[in-house]
C-alpha atoms as a PDB file:
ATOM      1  CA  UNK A   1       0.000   0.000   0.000  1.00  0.00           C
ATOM      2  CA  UNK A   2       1.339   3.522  -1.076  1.00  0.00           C
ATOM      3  CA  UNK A   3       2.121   6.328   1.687  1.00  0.00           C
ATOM      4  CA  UNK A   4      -1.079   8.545   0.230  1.00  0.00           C
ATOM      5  CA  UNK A   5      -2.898   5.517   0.745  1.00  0.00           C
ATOM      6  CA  UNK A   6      -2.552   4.884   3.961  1.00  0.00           C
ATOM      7  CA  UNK A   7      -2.522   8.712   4.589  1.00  0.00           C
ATOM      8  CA  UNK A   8      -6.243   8.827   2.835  1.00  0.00           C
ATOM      9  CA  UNK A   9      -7.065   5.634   5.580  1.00  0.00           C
ATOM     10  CA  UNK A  10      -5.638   7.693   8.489  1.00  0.00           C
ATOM     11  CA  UNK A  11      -7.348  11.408   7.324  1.00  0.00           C
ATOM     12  CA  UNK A  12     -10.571   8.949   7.285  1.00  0.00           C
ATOM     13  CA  UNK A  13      -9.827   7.381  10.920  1.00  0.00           C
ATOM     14  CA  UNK A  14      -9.427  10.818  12.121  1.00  0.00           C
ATOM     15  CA  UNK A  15     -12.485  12.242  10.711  1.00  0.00           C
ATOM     16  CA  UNK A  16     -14.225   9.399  12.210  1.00  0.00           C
ATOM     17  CA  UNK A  17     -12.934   9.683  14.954  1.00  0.00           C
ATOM     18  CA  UNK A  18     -13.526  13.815  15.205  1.00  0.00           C
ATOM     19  CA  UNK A  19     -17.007  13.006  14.519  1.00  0.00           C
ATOM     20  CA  UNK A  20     -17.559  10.298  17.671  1.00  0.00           C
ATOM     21  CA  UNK A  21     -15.867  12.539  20.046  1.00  0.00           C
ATOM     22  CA  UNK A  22     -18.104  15.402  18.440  1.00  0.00           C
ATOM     23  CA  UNK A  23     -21.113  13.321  19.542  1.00  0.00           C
ATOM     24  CA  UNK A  24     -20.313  12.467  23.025  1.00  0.00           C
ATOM     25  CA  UNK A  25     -18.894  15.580  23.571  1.00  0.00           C
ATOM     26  CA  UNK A  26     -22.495  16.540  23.090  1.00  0.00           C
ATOM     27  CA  UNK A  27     -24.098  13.923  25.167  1.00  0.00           C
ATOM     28  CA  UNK A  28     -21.038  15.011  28.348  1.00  0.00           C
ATOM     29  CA  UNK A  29     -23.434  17.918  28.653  1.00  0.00           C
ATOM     30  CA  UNK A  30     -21.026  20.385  28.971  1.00  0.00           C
ATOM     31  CA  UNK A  31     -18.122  18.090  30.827  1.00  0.00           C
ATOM     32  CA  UNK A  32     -20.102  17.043  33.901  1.00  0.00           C
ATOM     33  CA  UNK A  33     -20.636  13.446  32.534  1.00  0.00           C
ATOM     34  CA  UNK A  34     -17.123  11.318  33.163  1.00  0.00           C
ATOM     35  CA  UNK A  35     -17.902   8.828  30.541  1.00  0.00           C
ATOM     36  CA  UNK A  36     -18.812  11.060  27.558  1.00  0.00           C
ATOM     37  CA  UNK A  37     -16.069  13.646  28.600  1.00  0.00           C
ATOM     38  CA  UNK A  38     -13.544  10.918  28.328  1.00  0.00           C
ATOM     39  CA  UNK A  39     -14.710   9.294  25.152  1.00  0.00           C
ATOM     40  CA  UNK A  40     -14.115  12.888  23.278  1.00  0.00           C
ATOM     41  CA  UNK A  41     -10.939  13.500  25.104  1.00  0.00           C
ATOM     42  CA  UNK A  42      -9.494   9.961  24.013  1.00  0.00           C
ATOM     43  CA  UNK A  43     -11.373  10.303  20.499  1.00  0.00           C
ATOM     44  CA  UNK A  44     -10.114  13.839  19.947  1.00  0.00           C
ATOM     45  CA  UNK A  45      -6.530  13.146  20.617  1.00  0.00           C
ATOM     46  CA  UNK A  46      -6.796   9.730  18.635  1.00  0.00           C
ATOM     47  CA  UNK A  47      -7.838  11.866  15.794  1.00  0.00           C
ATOM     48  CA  UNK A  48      -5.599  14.917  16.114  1.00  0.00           C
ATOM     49  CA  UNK A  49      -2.288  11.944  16.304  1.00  0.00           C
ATOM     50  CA  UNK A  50      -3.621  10.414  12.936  1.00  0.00           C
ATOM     51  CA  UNK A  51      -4.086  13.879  11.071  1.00  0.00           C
ATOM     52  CA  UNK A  52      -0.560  14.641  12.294  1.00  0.00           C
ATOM     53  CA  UNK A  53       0.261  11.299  10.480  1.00  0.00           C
ATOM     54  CA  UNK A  54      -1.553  12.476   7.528  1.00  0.00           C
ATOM     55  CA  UNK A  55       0.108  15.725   7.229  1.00  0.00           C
ATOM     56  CA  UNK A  56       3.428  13.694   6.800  1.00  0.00           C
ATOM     57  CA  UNK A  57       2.452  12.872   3.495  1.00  0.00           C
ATOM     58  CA  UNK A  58      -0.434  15.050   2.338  1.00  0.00           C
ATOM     59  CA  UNK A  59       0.057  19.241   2.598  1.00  0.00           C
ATOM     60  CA  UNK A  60      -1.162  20.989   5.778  1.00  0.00           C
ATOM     61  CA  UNK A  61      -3.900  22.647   3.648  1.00  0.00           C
ATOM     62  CA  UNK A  62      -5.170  20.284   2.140  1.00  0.00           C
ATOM     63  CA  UNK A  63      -5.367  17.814   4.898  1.00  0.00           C
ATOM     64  CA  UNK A  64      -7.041  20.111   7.006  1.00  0.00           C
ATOM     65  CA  UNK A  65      -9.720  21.440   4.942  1.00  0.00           C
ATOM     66  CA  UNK A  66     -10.428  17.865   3.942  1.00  0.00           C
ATOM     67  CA  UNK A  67     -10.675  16.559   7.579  1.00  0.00           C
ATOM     68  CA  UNK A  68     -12.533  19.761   8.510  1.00  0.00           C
ATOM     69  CA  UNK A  69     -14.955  19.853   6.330  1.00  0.00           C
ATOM     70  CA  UNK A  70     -15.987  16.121   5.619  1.00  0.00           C
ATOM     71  CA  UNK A  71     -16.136  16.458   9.273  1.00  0.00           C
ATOM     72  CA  UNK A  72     -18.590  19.292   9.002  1.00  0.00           C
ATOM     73  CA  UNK A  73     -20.677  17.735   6.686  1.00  0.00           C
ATOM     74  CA  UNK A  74     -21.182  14.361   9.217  1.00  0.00           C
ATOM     75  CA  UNK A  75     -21.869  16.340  12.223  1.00  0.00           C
ATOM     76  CA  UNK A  76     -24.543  18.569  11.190  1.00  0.00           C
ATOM     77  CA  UNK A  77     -26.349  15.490   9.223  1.00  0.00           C
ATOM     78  CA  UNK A  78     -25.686  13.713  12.681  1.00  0.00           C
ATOM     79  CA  UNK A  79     -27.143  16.534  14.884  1.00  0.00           C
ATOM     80  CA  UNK A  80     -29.790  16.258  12.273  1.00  0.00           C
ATOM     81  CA  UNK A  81     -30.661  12.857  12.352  1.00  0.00           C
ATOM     82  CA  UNK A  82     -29.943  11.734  15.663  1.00  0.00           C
ATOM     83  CA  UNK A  83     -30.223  15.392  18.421  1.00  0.00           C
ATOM     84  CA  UNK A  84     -33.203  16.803  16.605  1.00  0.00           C
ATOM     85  CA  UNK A  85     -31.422  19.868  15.125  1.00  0.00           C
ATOM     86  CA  UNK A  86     -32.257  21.962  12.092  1.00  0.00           C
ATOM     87  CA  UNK A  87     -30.877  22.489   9.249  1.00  0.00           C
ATOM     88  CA  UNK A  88     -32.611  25.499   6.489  1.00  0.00           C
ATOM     89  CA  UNK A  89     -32.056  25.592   2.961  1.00  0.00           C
ATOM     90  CA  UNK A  90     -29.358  28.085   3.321  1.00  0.00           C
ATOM     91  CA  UNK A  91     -27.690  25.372   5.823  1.00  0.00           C
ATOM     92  CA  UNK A  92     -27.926  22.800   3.191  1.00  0.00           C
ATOM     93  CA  UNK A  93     -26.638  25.269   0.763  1.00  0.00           C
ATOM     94  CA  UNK A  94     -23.339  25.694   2.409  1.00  0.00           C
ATOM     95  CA  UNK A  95     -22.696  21.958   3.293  1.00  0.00           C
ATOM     96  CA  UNK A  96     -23.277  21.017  -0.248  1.00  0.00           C
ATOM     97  CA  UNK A  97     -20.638  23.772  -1.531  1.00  0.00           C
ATOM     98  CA  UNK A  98     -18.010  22.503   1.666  1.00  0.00           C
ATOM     99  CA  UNK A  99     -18.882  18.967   0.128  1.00  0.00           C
ATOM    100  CA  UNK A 100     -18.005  20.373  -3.697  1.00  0.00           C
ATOM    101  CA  UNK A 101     -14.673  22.051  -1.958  1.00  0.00           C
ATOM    102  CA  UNK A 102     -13.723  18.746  -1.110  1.00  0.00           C
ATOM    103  CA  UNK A 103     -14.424  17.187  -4.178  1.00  0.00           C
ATOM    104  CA  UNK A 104     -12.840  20.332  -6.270  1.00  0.00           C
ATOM    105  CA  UNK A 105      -9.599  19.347  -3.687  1.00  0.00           C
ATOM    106  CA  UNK A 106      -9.424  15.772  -4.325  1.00  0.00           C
ATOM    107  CA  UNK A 107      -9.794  15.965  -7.860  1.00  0.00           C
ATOM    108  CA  UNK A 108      -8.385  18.782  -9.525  1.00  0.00           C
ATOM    109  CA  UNK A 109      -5.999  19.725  -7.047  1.00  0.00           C
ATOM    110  CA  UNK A 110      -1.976  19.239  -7.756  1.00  0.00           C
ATOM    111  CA  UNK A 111      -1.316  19.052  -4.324  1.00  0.00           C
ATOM    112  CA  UNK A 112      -2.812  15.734  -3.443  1.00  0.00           C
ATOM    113  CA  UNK A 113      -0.805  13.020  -3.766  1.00  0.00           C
ATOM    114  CA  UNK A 114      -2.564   9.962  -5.463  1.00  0.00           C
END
């Protein structure tokens, strides 16, 4: 398996990752819960040491806007689907264009190794 290849498995790990600890970060309600608070601790950290893995390979830029905003994307369809919360047209709007910044990235960008 290729360096980028395991970089894009790592950036994906970490986005996971960012998007679990997102979650029970919500449900420590605010940090008073131990068991919540610790799961996005652990799962923040876990995902902040794979990005730095990432950015051995893939540029700072690029990684990050990748793993930020795929991670976007999951947590407001997440807070959608499973917390209840809203999202307007004009929210849908700007997830879709995040979602066609990451696909402008991936495919036409120079930068990215494949």
């Amino acid at each position: 398996m290729s360096p980028a290849n395991i970089a894009y498995l790592q950036l994906g790990g970490a986005i996971l990752l960012e998007v679990v600890a997102t979650a029970c970060l919500k449900q420590s309600n605010g940090m008073s819960r131990i068991v919540p608070t610790v799961a996005a601790l652990s799962g923040y950290g876990i995902s902040f040491y794979l990005l730095a893995q990432v950015l051995k390979v893939v540029p700072m830029g690029i990684s990050y806007g990748i793993w930020s905003g795929i991670g976007i994307v999951i947590v407001s369809v997440m807070g959608f689907a499973l917390f209840g919360q809203k999202l307007d047209m004009a929210a849908c709007l700007g997830l879709g264009l995040i979602v066609m910044g990451v696909l402008v990235i991936h495919f036409f960008s120079g930068s990215m190794p494949h």
